[in-house]
PDB file of N, CA and C in Angstrom:
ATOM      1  N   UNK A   1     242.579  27.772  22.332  1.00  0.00           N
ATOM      2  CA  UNK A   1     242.310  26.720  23.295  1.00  0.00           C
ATOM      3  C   UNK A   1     242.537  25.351  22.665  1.00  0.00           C
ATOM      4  N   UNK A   2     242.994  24.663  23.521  1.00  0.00           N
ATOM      5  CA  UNK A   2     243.391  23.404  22.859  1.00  0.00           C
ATOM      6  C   UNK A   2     241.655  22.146  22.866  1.00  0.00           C
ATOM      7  N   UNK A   3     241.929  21.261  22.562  1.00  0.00           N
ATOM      8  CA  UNK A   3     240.710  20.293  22.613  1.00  0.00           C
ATOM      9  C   UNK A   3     239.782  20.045  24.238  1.00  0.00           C
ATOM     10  N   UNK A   4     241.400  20.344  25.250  1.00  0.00           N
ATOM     11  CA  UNK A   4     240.504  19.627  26.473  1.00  0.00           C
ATOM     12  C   UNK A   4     239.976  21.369  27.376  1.00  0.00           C
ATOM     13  N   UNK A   5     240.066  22.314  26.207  1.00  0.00           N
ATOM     14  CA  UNK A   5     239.680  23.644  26.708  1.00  0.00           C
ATOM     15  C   UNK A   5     240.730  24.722  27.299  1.00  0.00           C
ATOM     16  N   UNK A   6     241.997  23.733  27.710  1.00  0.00           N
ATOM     17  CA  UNK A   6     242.901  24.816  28.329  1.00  0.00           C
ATOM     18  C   UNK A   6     243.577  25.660  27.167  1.00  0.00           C
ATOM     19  N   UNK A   7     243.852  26.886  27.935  1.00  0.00           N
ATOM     20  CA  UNK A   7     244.679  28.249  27.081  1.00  0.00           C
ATOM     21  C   UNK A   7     246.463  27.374  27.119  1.00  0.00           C
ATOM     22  N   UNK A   8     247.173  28.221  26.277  1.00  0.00           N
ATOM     23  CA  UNK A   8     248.371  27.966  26.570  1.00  0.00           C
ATOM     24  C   UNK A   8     248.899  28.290  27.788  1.00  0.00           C
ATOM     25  N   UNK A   9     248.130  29.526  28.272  1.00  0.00           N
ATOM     26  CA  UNK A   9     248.667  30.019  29.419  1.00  0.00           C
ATOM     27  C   UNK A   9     248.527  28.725  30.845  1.00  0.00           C
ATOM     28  N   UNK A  10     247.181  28.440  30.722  1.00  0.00           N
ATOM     29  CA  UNK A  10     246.728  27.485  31.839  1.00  0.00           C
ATOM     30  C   UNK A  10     247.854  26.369  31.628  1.00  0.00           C
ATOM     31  N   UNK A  11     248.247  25.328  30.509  1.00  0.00           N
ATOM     32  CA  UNK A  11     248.990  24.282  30.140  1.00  0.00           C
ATOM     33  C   UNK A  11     250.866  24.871  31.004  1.00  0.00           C
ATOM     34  N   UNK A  12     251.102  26.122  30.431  1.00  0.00           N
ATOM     35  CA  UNK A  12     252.157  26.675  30.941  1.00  0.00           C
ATOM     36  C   UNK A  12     252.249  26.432  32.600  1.00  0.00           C
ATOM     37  N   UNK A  13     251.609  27.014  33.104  1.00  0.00           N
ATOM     38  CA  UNK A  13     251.354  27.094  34.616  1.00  0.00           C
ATOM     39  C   UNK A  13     250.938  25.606  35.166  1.00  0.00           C
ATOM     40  N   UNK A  14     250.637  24.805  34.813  1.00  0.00           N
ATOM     41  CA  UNK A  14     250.425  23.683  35.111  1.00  0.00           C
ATOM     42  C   UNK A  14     251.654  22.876  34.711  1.00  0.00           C
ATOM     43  N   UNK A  15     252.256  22.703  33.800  1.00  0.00           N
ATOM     44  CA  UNK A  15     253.750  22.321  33.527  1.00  0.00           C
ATOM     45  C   UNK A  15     254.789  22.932  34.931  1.00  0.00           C
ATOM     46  N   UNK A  16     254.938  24.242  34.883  1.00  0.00           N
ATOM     47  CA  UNK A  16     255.347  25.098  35.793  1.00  0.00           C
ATOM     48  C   UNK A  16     255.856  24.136  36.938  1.00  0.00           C
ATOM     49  N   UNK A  17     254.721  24.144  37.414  1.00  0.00           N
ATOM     50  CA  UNK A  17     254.046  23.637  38.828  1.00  0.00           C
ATOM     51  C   UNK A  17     254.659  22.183  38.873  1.00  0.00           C
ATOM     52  N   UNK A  18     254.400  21.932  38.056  1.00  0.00           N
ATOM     53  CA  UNK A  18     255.213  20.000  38.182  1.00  0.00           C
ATOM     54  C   UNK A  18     256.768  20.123  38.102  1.00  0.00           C
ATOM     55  N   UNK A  19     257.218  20.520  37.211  1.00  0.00           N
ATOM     56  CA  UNK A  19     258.701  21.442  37.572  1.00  0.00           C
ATOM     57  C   UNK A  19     259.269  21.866  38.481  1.00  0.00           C
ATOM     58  N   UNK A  20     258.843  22.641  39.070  1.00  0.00           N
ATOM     59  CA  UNK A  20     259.061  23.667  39.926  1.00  0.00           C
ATOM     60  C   UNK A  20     259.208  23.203  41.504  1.00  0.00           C
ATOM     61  N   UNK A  21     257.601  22.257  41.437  1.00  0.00           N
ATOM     62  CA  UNK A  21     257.548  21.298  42.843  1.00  0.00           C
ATOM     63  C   UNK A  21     258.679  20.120  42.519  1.00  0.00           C
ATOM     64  N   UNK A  22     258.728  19.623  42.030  1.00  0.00           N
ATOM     65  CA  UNK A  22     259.763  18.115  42.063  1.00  0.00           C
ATOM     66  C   UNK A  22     261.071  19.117  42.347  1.00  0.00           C
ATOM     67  N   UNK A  23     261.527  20.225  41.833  1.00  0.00           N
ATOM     68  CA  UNK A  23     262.685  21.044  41.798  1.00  0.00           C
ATOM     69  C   UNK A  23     262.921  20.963  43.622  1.00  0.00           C
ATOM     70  N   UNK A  24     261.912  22.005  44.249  1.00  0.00           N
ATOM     71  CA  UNK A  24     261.537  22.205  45.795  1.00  0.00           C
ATOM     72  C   UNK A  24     262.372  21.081  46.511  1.00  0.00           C
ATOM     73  N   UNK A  25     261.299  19.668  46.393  1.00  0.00           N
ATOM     74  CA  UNK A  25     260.830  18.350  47.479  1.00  0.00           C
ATOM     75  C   UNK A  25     262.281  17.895  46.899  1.00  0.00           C
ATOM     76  N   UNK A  26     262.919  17.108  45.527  1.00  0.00           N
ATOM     77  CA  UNK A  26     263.981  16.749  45.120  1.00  0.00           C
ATOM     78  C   UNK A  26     265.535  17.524  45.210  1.00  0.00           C
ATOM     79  N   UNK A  27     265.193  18.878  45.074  1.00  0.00           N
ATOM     80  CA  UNK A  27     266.373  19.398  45.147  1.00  0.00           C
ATOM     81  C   UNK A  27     267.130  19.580  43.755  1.00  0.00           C
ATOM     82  N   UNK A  28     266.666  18.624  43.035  1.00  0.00           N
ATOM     83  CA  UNK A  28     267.523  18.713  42.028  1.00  0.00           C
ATOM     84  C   UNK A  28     266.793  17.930  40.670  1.00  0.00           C
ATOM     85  N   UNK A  29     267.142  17.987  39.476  1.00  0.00           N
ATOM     86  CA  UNK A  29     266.813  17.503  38.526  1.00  0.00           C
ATOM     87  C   UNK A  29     267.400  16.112  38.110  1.00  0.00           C
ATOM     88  N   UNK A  30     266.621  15.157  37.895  1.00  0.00           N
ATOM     89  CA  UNK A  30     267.380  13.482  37.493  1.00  0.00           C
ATOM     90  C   UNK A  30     266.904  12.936  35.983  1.00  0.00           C
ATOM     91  N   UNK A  31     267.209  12.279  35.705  1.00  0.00           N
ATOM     92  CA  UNK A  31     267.157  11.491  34.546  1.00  0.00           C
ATOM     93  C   UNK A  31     265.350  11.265  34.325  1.00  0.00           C
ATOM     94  N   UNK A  32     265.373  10.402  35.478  1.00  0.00           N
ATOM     95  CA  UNK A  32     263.932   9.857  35.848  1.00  0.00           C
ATOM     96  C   UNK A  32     262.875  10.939  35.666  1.00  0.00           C
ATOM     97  N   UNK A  33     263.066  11.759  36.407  1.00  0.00           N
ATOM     98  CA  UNK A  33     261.932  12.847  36.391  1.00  0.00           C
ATOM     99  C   UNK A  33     261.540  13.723  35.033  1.00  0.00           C
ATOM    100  N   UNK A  34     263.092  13.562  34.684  1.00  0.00           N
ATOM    101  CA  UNK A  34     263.250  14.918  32.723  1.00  0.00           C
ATOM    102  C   UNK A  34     262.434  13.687  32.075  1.00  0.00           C
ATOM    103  N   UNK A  35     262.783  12.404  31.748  1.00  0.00           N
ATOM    104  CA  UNK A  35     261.966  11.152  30.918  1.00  0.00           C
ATOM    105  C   UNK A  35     260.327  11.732  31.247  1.00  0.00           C
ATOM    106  N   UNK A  36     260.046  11.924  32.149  1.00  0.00           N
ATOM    107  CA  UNK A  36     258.594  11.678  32.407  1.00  0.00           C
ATOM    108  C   UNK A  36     258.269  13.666  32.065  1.00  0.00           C
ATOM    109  N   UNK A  37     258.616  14.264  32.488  1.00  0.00           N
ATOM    110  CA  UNK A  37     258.216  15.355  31.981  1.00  0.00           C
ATOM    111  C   UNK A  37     258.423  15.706  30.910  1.00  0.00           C
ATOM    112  N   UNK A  38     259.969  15.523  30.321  1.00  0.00           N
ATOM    113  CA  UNK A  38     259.680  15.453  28.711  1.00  0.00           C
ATOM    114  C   UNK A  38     258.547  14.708  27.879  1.00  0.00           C
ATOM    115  N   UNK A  39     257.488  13.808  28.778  1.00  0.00           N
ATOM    116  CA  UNK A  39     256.829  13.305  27.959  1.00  0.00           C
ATOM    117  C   UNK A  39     255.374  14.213  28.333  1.00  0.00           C
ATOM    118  N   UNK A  40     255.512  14.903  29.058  1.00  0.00           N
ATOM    119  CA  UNK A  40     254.145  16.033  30.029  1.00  0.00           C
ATOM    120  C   UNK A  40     254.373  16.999  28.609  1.00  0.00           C
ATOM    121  N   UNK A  41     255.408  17.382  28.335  1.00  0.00           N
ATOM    122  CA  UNK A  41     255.676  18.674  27.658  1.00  0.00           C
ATOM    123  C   UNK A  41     255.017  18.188  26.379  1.00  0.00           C
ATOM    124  N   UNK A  42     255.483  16.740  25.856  1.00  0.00           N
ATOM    125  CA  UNK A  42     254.571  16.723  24.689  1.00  0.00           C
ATOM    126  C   UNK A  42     253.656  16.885  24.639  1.00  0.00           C
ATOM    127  N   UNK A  43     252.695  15.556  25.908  1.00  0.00           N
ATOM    128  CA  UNK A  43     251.374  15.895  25.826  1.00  0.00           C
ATOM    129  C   UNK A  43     250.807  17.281  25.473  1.00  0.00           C
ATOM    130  N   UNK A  44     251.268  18.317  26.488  1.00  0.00           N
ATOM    131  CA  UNK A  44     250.619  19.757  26.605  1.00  0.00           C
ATOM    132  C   UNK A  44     251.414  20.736  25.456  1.00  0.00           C
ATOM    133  N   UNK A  45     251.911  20.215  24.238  1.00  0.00           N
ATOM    134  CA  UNK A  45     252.656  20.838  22.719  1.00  0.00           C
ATOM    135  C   UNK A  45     253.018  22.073  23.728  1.00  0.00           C
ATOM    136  N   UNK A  46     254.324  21.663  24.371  1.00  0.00           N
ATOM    137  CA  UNK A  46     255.226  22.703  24.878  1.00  0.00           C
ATOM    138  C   UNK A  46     256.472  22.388  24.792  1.00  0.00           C
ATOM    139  N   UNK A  47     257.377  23.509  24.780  1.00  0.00           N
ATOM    140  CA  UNK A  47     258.780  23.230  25.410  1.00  0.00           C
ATOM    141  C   UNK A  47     259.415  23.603  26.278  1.00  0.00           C
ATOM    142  N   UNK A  48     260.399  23.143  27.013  1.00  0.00           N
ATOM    143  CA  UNK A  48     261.137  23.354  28.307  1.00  0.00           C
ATOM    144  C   UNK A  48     261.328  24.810  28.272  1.00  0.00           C
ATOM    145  N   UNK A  49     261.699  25.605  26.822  1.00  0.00           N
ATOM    146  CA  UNK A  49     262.133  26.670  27.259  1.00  0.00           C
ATOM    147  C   UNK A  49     261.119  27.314  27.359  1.00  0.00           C
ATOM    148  N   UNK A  50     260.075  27.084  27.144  1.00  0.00           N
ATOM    149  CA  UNK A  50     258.694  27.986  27.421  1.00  0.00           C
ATOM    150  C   UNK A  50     258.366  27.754  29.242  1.00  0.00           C
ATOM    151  N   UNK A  51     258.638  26.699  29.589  1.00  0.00           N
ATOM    152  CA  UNK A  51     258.113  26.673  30.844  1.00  0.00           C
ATOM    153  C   UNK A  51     259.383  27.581  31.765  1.00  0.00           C
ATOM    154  N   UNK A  52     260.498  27.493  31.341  1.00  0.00           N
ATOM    155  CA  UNK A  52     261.371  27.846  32.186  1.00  0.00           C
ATOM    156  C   UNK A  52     261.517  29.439  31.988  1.00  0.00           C
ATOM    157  N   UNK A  53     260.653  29.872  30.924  1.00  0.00           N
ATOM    158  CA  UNK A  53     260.837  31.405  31.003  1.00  0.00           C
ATOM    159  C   UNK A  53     259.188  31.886  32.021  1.00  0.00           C
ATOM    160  N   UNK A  54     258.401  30.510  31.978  1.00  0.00           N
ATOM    161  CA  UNK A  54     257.347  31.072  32.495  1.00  0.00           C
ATOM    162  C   UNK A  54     257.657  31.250  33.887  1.00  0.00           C
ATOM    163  N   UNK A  55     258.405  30.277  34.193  1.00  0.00           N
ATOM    164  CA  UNK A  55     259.006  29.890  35.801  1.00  0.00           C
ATOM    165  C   UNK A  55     259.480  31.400  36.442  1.00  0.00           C
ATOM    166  N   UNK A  56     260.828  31.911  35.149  1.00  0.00           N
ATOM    167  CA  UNK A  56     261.015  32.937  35.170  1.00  0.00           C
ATOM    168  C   UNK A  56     260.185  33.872  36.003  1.00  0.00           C
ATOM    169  N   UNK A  57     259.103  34.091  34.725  1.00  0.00           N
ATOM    170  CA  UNK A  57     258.465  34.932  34.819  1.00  0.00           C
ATOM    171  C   UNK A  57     257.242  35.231  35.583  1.00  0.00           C
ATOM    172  N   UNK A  58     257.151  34.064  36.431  1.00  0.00           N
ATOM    173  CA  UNK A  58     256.039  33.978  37.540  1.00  0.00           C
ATOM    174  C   UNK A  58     256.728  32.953  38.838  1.00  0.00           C
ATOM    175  N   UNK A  59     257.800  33.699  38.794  1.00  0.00           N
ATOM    176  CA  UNK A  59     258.525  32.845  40.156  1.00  0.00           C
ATOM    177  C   UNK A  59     257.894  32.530  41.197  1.00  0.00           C
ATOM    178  N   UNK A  60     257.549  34.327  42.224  1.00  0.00           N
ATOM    179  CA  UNK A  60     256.222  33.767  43.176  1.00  0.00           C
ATOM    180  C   UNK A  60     255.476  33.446  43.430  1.00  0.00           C
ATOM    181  N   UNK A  61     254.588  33.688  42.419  1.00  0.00           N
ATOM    182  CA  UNK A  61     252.972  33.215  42.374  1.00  0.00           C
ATOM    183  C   UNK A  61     253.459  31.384  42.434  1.00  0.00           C
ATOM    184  N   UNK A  62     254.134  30.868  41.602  1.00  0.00           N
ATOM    185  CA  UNK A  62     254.482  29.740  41.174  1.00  0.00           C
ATOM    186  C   UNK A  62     255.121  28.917  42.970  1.00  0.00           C
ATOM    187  N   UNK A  63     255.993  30.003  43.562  1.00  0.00           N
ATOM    188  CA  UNK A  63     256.730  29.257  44.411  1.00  0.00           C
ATOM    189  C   UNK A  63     255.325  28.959  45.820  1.00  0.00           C
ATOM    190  N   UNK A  64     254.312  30.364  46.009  1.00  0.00           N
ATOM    191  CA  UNK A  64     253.487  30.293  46.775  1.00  0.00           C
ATOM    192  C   UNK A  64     252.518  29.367  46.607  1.00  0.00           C
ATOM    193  N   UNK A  65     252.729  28.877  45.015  1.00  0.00           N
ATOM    194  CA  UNK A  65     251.532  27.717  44.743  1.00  0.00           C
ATOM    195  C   UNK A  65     251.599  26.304  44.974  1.00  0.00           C
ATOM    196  N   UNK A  66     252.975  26.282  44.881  1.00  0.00           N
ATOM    197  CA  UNK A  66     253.835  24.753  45.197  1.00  0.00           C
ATOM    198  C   UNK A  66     253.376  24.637  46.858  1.00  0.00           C
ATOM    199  N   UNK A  67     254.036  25.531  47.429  1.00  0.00           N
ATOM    200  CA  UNK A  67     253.915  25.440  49.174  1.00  0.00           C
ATOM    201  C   UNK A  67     252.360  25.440  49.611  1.00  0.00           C
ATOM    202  N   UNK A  68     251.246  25.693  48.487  1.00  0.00           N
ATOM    203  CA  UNK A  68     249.813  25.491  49.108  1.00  0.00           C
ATOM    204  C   UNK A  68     249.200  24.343  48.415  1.00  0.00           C
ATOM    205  N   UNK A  69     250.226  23.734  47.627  1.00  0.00           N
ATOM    206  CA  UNK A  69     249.871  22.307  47.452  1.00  0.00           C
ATOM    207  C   UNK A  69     248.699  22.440  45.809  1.00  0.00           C
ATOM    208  N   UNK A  70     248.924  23.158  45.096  1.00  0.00           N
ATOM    209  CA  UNK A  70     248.038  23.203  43.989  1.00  0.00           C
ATOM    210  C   UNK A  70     248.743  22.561  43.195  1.00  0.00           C
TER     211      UNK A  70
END
């Protein structure tokens, strides 16, 4: 667990989710948005390819979570 209590797993899924939704509503990936999440990923000591295998690997749960607004 990190200092503010979350697992890696929780930090993963929460990265996910910010990803995943801007992906949805935007359509697409920009400059603007990678600047600011590349700086999410530091905060939460992750990397892109960790989130994008989590994305992977929890597509629906992830896509049903975006559309209920979590």
């Amino acid at each position: 667990m990190t200092r503010k209590g979350k697992t890696k797993g929780d930090r993963l899924r929460s990265a996910a989710i910010v990803k995943l939704k801007y992906q949805m509503l935007a359509g697409r990936m920009d400059g603007g948005f990678q600047t600011v999440f590349s700086g999410v990923l530091k905060d939460l000591n992750l990397t892109e390819d960790e989130v994008d295998r989590y994305i992977e690997d929890h597509a629906e749960e992830l896509k049903k979570a975006c559309l209920e607004g979590s």
